[in-house]
Protein backbone atom coordinates (compact mmCIF):
# COMPACT_ATOMS: atom_id res chain seq x y z
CA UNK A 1 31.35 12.07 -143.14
CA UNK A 2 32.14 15.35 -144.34
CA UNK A 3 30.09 18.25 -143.22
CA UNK A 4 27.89 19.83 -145.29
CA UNK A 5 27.59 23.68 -144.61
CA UNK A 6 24.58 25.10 -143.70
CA UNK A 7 23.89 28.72 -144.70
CA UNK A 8 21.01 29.18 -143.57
CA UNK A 9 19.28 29.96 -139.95
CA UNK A 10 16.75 27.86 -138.22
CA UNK A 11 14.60 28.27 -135.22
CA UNK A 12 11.97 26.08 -133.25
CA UNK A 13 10.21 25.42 -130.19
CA UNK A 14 11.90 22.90 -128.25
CA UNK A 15 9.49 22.03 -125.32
CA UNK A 16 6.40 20.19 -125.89
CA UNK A 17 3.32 21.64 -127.19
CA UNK A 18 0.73 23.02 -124.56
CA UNK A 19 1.25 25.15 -121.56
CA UNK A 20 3.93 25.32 -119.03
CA UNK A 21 6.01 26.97 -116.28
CA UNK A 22 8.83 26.90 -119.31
CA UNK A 23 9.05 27.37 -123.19
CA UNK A 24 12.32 27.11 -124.97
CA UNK A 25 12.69 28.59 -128.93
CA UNK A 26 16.04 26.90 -130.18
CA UNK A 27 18.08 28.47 -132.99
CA UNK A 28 20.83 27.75 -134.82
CA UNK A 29 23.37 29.03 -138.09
CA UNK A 30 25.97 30.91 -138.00
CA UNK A 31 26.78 34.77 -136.60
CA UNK A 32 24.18 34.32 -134.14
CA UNK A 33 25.64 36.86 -132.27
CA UNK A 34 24.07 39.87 -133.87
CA UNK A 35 21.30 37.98 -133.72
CA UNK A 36 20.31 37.62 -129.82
CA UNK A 37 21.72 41.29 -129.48
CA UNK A 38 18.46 42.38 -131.85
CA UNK A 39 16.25 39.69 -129.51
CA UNK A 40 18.01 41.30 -126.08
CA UNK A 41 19.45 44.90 -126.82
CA UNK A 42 22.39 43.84 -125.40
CA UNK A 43 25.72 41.30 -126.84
CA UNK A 44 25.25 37.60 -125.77
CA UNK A 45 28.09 35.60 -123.27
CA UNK A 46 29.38 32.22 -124.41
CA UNK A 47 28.03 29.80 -121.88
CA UNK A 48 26.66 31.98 -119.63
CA UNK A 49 22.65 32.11 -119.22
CA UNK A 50 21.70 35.62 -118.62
CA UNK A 51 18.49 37.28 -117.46
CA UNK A 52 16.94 39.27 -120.22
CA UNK A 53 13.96 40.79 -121.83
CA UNK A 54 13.05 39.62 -125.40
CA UNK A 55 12.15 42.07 -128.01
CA UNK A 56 10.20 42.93 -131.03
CA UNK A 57 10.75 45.09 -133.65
CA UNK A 58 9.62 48.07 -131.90
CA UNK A 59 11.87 47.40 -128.49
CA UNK A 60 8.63 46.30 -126.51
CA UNK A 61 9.34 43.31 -124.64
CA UNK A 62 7.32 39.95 -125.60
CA UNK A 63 8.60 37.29 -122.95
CA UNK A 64 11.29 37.65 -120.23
CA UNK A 65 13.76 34.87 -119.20
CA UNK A 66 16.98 33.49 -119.63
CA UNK A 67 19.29 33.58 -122.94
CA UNK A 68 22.05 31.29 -123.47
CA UNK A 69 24.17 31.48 -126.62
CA UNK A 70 26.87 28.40 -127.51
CA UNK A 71 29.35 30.00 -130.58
CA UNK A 72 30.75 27.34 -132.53
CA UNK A 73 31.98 24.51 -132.70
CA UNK A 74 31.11 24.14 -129.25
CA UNK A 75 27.55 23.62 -129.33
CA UNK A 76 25.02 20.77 -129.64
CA UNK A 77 24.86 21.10 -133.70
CA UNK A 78 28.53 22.45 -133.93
CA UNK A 79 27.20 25.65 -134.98
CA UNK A 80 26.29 28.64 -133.12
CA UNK A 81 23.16 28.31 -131.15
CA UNK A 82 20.61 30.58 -129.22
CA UNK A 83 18.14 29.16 -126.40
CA UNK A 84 15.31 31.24 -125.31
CA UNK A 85 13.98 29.89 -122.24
CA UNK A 86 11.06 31.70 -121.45
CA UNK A 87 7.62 31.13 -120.05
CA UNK A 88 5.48 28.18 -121.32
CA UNK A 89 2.27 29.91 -122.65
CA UNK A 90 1.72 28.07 -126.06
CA UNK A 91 0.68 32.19 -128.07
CA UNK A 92 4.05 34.08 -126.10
CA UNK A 93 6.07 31.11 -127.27
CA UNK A 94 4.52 31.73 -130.60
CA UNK A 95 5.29 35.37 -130.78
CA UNK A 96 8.48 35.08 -129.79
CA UNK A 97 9.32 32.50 -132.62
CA UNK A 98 7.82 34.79 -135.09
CA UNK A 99 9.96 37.32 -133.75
CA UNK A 100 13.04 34.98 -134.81
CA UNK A 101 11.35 34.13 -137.88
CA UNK A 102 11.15 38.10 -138.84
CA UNK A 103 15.15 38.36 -137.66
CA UNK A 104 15.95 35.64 -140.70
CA UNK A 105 15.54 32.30 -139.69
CA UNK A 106 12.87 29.73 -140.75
CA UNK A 107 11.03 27.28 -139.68
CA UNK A 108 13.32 23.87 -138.40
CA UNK A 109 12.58 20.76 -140.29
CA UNK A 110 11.75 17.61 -138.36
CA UNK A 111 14.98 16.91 -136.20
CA UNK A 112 17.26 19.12 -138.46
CA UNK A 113 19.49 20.19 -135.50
CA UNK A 114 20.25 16.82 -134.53
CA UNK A 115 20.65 16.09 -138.14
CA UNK A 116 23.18 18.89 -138.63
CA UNK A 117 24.81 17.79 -135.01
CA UNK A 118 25.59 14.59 -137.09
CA UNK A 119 26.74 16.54 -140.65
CA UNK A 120 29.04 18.42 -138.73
CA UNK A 121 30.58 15.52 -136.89
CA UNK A 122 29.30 16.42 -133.36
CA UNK A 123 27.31 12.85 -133.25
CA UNK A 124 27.24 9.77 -135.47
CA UNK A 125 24.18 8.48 -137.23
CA UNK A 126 23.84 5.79 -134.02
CA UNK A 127 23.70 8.33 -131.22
CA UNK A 128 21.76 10.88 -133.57
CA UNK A 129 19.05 8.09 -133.53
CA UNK A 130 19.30 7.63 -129.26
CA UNK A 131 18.20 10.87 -128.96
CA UNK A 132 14.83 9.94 -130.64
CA UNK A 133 15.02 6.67 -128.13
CA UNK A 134 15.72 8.62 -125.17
CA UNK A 135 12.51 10.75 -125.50
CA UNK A 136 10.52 7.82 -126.27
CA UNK A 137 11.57 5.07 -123.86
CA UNK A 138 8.54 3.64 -122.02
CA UNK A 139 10.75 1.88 -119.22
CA UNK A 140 13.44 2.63 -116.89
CA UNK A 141 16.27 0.40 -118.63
CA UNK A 142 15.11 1.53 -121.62
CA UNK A 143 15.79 5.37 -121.05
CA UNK A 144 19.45 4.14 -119.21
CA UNK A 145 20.04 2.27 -122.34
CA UNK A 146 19.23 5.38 -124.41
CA UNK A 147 21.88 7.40 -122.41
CA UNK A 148 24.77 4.93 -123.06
CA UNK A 149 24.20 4.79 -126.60
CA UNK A 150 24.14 8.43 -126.81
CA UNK A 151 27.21 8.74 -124.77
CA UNK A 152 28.69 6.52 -127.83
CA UNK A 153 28.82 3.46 -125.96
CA UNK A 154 27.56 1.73 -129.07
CA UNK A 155 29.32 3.95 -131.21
CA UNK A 156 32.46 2.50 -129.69
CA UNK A 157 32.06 -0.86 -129.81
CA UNK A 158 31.29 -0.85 -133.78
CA UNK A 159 34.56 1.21 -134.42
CA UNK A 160 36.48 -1.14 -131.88
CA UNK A 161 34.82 -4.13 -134.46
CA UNK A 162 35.70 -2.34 -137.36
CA UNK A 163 39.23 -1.30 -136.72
CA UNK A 164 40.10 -4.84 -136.22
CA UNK A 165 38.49 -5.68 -139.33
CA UNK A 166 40.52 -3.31 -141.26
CA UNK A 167 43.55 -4.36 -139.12
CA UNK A 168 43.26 -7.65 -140.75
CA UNK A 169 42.46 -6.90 -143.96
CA UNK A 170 45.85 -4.63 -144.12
CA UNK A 171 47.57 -7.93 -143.13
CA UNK A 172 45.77 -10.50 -145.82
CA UNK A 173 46.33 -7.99 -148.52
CA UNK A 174 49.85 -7.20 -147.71
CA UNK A 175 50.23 -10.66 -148.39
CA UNK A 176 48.61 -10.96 -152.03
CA UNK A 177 51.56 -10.53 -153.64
CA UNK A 178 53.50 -13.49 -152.04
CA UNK A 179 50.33 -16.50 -152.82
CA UNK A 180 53.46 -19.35 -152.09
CA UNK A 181 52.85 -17.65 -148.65
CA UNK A 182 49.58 -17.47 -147.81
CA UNK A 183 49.41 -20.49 -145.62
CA UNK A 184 52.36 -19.74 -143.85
CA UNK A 185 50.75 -15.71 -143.08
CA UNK A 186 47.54 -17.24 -142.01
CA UNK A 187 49.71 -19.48 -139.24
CA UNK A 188 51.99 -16.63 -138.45
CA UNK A 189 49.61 -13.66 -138.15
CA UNK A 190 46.97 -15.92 -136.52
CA UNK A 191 44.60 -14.70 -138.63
CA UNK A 192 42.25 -17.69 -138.16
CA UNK A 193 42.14 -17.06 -134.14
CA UNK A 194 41.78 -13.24 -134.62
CA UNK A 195 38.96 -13.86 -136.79
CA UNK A 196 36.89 -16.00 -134.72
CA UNK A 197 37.21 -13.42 -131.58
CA UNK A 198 35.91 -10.85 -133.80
CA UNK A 199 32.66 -12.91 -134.44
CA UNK A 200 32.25 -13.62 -131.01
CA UNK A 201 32.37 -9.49 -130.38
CA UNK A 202 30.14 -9.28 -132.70
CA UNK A 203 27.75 -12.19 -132.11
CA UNK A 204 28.02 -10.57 -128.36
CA UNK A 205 27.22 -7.25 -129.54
CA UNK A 206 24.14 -8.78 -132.10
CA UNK A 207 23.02 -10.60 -129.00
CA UNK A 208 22.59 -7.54 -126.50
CA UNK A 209 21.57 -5.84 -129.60
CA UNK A 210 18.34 -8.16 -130.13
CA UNK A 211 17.44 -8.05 -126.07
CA UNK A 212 17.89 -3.45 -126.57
CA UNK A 213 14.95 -4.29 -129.24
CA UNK A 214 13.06 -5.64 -127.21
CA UNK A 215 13.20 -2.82 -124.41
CA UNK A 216 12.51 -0.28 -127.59
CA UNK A 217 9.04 -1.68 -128.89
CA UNK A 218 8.00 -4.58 -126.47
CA UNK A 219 5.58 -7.44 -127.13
CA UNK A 220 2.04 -7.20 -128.06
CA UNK A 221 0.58 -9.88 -125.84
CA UNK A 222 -3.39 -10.76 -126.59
CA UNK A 223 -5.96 -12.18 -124.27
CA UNK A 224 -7.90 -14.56 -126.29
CA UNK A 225 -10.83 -16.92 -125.09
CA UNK A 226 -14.73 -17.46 -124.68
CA UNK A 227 -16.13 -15.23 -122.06
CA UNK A 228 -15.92 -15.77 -118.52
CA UNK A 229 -12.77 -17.84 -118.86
CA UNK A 230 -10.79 -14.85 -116.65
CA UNK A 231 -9.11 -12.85 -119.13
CA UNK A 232 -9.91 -9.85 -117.50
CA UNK A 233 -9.13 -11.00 -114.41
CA UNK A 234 -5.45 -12.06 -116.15
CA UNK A 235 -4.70 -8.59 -117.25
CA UNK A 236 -5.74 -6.76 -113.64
CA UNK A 237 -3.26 -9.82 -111.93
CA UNK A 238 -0.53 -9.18 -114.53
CA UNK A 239 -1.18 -4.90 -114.16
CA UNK A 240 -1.44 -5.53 -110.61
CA UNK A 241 -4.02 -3.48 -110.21
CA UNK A 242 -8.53 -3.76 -111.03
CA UNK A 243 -8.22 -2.10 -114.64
CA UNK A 244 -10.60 -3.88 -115.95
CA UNK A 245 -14.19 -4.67 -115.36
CA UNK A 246 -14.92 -8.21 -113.90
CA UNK A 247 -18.20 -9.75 -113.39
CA UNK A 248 -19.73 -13.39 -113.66
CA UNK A 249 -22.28 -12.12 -116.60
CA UNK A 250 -20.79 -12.77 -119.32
CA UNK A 251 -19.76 -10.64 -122.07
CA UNK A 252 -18.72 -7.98 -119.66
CA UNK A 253 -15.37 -6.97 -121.61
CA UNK A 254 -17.11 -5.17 -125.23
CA UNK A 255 -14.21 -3.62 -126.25
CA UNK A 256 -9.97 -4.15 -126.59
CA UNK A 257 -8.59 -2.99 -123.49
CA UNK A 258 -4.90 -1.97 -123.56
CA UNK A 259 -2.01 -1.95 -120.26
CA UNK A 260 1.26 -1.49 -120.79
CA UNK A 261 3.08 -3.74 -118.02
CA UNK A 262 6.79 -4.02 -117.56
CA UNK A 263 8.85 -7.53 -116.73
CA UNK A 264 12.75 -7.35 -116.44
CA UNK A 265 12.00 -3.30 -117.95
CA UNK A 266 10.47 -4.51 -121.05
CA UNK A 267 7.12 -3.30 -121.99
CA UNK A 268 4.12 -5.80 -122.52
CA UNK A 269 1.50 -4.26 -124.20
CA UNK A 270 -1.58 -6.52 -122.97
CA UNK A 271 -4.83 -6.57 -124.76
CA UNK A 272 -8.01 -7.96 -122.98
CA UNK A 273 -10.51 -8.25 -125.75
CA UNK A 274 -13.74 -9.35 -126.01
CA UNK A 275 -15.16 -13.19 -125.15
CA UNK A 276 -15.46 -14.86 -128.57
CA UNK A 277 -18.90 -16.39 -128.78
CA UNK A 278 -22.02 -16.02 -131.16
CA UNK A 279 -24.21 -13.33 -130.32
CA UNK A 280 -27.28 -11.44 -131.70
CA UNK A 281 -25.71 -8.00 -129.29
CA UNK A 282 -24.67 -5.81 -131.72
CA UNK A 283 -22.36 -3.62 -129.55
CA UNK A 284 -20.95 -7.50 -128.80
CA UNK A 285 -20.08 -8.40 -132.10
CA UNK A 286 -18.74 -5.28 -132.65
CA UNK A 287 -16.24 -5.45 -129.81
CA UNK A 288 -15.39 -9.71 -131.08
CA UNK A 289 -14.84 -7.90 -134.57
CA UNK A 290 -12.05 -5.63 -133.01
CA UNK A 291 -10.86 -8.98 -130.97
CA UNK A 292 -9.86 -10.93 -134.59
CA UNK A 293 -8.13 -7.65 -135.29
CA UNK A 294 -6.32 -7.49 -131.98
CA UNK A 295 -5.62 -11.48 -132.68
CA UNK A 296 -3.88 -10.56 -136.15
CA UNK A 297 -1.19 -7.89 -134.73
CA UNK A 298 -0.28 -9.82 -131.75
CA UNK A 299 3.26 -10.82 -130.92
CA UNK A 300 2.17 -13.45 -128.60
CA UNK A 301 -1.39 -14.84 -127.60
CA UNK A 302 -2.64 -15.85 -124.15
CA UNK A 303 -5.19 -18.69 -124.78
CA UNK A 304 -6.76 -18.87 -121.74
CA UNK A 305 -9.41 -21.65 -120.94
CA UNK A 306 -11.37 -22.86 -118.11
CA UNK A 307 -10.17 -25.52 -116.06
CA UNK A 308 -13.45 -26.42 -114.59
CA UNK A 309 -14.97 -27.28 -118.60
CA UNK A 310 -14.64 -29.81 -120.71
CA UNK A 311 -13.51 -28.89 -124.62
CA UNK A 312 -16.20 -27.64 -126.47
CA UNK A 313 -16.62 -27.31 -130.20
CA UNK A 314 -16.65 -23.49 -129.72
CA UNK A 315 -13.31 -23.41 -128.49
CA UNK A 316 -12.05 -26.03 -131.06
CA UNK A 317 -13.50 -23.06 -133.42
CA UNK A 318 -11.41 -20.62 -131.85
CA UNK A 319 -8.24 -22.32 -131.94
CA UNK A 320 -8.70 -23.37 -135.05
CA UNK A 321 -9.03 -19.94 -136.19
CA UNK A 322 -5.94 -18.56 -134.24
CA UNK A 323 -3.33 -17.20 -137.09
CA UNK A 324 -0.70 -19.74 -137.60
CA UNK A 325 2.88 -19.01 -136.61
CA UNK A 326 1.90 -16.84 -133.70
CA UNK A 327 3.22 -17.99 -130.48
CA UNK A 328 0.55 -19.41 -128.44
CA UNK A 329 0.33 -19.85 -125.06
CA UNK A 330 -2.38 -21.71 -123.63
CA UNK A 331 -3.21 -20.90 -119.59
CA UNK A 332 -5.82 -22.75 -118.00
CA UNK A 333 -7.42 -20.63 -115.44
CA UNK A 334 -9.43 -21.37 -112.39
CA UNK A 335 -7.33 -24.11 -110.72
CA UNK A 336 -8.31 -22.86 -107.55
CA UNK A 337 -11.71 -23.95 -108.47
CA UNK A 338 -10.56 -27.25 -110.11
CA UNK A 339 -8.25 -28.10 -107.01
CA UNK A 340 -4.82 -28.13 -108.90
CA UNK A 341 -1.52 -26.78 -108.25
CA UNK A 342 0.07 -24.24 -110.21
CA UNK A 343 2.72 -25.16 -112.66
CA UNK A 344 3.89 -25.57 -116.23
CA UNK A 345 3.09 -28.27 -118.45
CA UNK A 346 5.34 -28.52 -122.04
CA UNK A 347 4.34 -31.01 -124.60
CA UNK A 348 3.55 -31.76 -128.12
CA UNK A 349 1.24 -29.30 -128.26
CA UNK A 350 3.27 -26.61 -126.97
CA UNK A 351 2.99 -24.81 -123.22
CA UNK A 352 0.10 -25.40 -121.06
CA UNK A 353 0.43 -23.10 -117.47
CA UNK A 354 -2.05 -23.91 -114.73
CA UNK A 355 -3.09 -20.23 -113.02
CA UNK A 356 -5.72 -19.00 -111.05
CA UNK A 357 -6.22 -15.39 -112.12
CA UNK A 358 -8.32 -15.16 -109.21
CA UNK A 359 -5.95 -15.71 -106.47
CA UNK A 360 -2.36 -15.16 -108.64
CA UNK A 361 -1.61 -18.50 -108.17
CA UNK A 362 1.12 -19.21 -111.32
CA UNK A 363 1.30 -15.75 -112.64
CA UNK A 364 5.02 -16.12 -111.84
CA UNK A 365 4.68 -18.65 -114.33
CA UNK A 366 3.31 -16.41 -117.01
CA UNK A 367 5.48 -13.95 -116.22
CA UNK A 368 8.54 -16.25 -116.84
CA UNK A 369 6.94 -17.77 -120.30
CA UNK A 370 6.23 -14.35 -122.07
CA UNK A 371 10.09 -13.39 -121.10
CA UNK A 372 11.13 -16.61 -122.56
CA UNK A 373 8.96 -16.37 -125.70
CA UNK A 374 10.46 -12.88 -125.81
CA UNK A 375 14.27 -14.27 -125.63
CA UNK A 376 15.32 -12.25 -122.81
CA UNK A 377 17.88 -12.93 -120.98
CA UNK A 378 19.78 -10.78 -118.33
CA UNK A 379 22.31 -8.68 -119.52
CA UNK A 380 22.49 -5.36 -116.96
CA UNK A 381 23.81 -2.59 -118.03
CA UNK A 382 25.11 -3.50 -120.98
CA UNK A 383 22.09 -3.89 -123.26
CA UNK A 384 21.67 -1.67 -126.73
CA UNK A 385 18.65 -0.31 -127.81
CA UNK A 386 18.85 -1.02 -131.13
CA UNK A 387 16.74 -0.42 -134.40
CA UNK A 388 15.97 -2.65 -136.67
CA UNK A 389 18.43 -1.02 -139.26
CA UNK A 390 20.88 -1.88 -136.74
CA UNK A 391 20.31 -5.38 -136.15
CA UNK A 392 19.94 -5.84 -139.61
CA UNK A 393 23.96 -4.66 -140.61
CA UNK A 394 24.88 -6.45 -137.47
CA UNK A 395 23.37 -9.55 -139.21
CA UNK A 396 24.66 -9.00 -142.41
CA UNK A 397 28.35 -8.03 -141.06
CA UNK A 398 28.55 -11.25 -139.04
CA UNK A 399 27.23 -12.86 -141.77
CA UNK A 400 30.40 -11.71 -144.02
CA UNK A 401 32.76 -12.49 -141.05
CA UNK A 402 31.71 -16.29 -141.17
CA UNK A 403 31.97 -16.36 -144.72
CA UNK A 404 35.63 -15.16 -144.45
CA UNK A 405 36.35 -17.72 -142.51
CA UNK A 406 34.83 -20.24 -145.03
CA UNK A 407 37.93 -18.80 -147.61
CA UNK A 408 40.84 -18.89 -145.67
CA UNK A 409 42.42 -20.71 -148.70
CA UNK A 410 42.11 -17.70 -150.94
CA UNK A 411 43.33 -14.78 -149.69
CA UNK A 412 41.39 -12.30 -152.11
CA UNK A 413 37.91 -13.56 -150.86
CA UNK A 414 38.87 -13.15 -147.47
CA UNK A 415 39.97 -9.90 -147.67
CA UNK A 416 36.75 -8.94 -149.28
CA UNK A 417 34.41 -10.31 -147.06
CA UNK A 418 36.10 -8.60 -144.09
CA UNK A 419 35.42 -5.38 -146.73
CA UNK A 420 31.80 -5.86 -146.82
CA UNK A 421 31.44 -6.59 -143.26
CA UNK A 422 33.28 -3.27 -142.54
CA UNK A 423 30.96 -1.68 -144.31
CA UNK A 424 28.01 -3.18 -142.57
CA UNK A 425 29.20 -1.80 -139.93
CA UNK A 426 29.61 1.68 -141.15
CA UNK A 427 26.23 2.07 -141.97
CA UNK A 428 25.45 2.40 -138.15
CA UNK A 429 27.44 4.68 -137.18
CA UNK A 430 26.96 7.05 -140.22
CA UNK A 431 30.19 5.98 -142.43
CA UNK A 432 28.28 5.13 -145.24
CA UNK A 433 24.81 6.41 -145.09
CA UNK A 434 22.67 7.28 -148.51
CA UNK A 435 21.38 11.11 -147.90
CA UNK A 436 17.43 8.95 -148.35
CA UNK A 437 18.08 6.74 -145.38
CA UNK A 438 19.43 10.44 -143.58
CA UNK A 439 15.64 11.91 -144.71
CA UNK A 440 14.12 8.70 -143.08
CA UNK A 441 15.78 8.53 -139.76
CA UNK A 442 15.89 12.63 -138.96
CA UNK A 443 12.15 13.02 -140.84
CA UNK A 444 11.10 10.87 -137.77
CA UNK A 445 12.31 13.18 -135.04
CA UNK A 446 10.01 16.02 -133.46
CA UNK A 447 10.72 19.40 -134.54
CA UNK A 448 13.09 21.24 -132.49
CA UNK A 449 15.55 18.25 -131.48
């Protein structure tokens, strides 16, 4: 994409609101160099952090620390760039970006340096968007998977796609001219076999795609059942540690409790909500009130039930009342009680596991159904954290790639569904981006990335 220039100066905090042992103001534009000499007194080294006193407009100093200036194109946005690190106070950090503020700049815009790293060709839209998932992963493969992508791991196997795809279009429409050969060019080129490994690349990369989703926003896994059944006693097994209150009086659990667990690095967000039962306790049917709202958003609900009891025509209520197309798994609870083994029953009626929260008899069990449910499967280091804008032009490009394949006996149809999934593909990586879905994707970073 061709850069867009940038006239102007901006300047931000970088570090996180609050206090700490260190602040960072970030600037960037162009001739920056006169600029830190006003901040420092003195001219700035390329790549070198130097000690140094920051000033105001009198020469007094407001902060002391290190500057570092990056001149063009060598630098994170491809522009020149100033770092202030200085000390973390949230009013010195303040001052000192007023100070930058007074010098020319303004005010950043929600991640406008990353966005101008991408407009001047220093990242594509994909790894723009890992820096976002980098600050924000919640698990260990997560952040690794962040790294890769921004490293253009990603990047790189979308333009390794894509080049084939316009490898094979030059070939089919080369040959438009010559129909009386068509037949023979799709035998000699092997066209048909060089299509089908570039769906499998990209079925691969949709795939691994699908399981990075996962390690990006996780399940939303809700405890649902009459009180007393163990759901509380679930969710400290599954966090492995007492977060939540457990008694024998029932109604203990008023409110939604969240955890956030991790199984094979994805995050399960796991609700314990209320016990669903008729009750005059107003702080009770309060907290069941915020249960059927819990129930609503889940990804995934635990049904757990008692062992020990018979069906009731409460519980009959419940399920009956459970949102339809939500996956459901039911775990009866207390087998220790009941004298049963853990294990996993499948039938009509979907997934039954026998647990006993109590002891953590079967939780491997639970553990093993929610991955399922989730469609993991192992994939090491190779898994992308993907968006859903991503999955969705993987979709649609493997889509096209199929449908090429279905019109093999006319060239011209080939050769434009290879087109459109080529540019499925670019909108990932930035090729083809409208500047709206630009304002959407960098409006969503913090200020000062």
């Amino acid at each position: 994409m061709k850069a867009e220039r940038q006239p102007d100066t901006i300047a931000a905090i970088a570090t996180a609101p609050g206090r700490g042992g260190i602040g960072v103001v970030r600037v960037s534009g162009s001739g920056l160099g006169e600029f830190a000499r006003a901040l420092t007194g003195r001219d700035p080294e390329a790549r070198v952090a130097r000690f140094a006193r920051f000033l105001d407009e009198a020469g007094e100093a407001i902060d002391e620390g290190l500057v570092l200036f990056f001149p063009a194109p060598g630098s994170f946005t491809g522009e020149d760039v100033v770092e202030l690190q200085g000390h973390g106070g949230p009013v010195v950090l303040q001052m000192l970006l007023e100070r930058c503020l007074r010098l020319g700049a303004r005010m950043a815009e929600p991640g406008e340096f990353t966005r101008r790293a991408f407009l001047n060709g220093k990242l594509d839209l994909a790894q723009a968007e890992s820096v976002v998932d980098l600050i924000e992963a919640s698990t260990a493969a997560a952040a690794r998977s962040a790294v890769r992508s921004l490293s253009g791991r990603f990047s790189e196997e979308i333009h390794r796609i894509r080049d084939g795809l316009i490898d094979l279009r030059m070939l089919v429409e080369a040959t438009l001219d010559f129909p009386e050969e068509e037949i023979e060019f799709l035998e000699r080129t092997r066209a048909m076999p060089r299509l089908a490994e570039l769906q499998a690349q990209l079925e691969g990369v949709l795939d691994r795609a699908r399981q990075g989703a996962l390690l990006r926003s996780g399940l939303n896994v809700v405890l649902v059942g009459e009180p007393n059944v163990g759901k509380s006693s679930l969710l400290n097994q599954l966090a492995g540690e007492d977060r939540a209150i457990v008694t024998e009086i029932a109604g203990t659990t008023r409110d939604a409790l969240r955890e956030t667990i991790q199984i094979e690095g994805i995050p399960l967000h796991i609700i314990d909500t209320a016990g669903l039962r008729d009750t005059v306790d107003t702080v009770e049917r309060i907290g069941i009130e915020r249960t059927w709202r819990e129930i609503q958003r889940a990804d995934v609900i635990l049904r757990l039930i008692d062992s020990t009891a018979s069906a009731s025509p409460a519980s009959d209520g419940i399920d009956a009342r459970l949102p339809p197309g939500v996956e459901r798994i039911v775990v009866a609870n207390k087998i220790d009680l009941a004298g049963q083994a853990a294990q996993r029953v499948e039938d009509d009626s979907g997934v039954r596991l026998l647990v006993s929260a109590r002891t953590g008899a079967g939780m491997e069990l639970v553990r093993a159904e929610l991955l399922r449910i989730a469609g993991w499967h192992a994939h090491g280091e190779d898994v992308i954290l993907a968006r859903e804008r991503h999955l969705l032009a993987l979709r649609e490009a493997l889509i096209h790639v199929r449908e090429a394949g279905a019109q093999s006996r006319a060239l011209e149809l080939f050769a434009e569904e290879l087109r459109l999934a080529q540019d499925s593909l670019g909108e990932i990586t930035g090729e083809f981006s409208a500047d709206d879905l630009l304002g959407v994707i960098f409006s969503r970073f913090c200020i000062g990335k």
